[in-house]
N, C-alpha and C. Protein backbone atom coordinates (compact mmCIF):
# COMPACT_ATOMS: atom_id res chain seq x y z
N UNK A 1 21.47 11.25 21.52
CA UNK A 1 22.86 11.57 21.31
C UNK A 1 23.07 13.01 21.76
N UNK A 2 24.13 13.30 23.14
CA UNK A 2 24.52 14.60 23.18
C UNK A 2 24.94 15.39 22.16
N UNK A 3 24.79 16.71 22.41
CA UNK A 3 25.53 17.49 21.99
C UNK A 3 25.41 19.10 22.10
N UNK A 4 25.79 19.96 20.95
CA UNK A 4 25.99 21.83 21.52
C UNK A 4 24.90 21.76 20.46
N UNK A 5 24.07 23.17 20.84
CA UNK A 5 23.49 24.06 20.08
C UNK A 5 24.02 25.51 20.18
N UNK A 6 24.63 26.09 18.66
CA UNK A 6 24.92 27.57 19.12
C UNK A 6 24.19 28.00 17.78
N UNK A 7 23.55 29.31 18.44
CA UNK A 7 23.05 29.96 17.16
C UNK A 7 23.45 31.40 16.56
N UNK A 8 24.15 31.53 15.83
CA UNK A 8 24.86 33.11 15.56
C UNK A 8 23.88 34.27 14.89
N UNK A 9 22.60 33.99 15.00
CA UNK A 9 21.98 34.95 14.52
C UNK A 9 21.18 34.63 13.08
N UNK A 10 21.85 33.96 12.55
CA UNK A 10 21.41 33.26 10.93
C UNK A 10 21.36 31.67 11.04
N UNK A 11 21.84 30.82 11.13
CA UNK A 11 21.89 30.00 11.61
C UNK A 11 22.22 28.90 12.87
N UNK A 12 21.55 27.80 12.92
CA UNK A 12 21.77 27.06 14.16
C UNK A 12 22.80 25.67 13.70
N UNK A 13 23.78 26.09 14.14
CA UNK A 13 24.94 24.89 13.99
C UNK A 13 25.16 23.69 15.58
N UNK A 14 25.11 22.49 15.25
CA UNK A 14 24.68 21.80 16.16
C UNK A 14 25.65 21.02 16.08
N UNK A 15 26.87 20.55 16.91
CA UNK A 15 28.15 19.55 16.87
C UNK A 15 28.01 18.59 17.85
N UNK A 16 27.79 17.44 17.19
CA UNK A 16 27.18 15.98 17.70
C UNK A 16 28.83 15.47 17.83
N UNK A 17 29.27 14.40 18.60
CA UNK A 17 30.51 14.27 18.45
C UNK A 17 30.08 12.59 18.39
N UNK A 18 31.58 12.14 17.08
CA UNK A 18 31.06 10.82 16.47
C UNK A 18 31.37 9.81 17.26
N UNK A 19 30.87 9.24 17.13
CA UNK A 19 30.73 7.31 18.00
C UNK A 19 30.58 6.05 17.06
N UNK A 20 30.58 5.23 17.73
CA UNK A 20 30.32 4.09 16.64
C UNK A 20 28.86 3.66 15.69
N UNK A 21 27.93 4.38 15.96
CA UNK A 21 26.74 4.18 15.66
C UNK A 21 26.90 5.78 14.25
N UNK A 22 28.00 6.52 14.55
CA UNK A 22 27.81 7.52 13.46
C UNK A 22 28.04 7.29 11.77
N UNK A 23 28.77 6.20 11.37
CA UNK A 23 29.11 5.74 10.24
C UNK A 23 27.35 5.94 10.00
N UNK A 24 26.34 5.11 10.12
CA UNK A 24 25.28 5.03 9.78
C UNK A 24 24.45 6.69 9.40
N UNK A 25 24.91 7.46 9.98
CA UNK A 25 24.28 8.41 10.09
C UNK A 25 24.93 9.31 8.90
N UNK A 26 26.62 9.18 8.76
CA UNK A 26 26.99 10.10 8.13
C UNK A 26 26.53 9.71 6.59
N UNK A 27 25.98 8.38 6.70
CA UNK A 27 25.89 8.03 5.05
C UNK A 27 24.16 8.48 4.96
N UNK A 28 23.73 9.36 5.40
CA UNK A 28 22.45 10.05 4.70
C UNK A 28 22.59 11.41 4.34
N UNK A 29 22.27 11.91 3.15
CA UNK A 29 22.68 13.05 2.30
C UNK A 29 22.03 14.01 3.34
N UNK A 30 20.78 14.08 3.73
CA UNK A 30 20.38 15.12 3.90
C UNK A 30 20.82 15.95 5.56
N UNK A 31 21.79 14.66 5.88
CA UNK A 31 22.52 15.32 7.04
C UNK A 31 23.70 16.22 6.89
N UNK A 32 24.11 16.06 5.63
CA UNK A 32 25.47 16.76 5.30
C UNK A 32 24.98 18.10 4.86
N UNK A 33 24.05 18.16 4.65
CA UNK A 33 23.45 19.62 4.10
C UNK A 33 22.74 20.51 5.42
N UNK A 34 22.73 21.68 4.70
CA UNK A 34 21.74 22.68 5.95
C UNK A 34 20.13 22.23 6.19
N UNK A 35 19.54 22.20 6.76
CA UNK A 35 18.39 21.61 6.56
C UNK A 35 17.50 22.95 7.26
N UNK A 36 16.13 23.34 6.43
CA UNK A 36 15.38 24.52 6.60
C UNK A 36 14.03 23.95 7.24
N UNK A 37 13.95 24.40 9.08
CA UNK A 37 12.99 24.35 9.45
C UNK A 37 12.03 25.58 9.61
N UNK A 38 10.78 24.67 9.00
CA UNK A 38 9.64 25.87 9.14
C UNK A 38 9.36 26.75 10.46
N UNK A 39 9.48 26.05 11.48
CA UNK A 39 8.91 27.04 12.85
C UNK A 39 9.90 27.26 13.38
N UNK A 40 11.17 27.60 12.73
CA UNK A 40 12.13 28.45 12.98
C UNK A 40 12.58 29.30 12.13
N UNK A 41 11.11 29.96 11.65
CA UNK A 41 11.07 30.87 10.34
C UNK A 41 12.04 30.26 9.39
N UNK A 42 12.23 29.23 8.72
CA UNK A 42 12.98 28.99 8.01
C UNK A 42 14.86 29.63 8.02
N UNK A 43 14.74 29.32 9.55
CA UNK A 43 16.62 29.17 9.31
C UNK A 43 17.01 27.74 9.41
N UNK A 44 18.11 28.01 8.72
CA UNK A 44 18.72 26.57 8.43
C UNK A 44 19.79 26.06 9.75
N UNK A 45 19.76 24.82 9.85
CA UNK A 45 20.18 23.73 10.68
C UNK A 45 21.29 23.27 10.41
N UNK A 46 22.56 23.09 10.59
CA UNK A 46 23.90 22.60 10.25
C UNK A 46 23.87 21.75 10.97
N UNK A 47 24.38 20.36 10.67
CA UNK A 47 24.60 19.46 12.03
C UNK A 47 26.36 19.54 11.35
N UNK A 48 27.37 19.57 12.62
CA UNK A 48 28.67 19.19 12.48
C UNK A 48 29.38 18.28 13.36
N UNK A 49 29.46 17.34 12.63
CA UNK A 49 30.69 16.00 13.42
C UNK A 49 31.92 16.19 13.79
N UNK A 50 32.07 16.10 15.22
CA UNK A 50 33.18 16.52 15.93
C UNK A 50 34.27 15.25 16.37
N UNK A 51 35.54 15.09 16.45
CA UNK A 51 35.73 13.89 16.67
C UNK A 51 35.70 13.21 18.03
């Protein structure tokens, strides 16, 4: 699935834009939240749904 990566310095916000396969996706919790990857020294991950 395309999409942007921008990173402002603190975090990496990532805007996937929705399709029909996204209903499935938006119903898992841990996508709605920031998510903290380790080998990116622990900055956090935003994913945001675009329409």
């Amino acid at each position: 699935m395309p999409g942007l990566v921008h990173y402002d310095g603190e975090r990496f916000n990532i805007r996937i834009r929705k399709r029909a396969t996204t209903p499935i996706l938006l119903g898992v919790k841990k996508l709605k939240q920031d998510i903290l990857v380790p080998w990116l020294a622990n900055k956090p991950v935003r994913i945001i749904w675009t329409p």
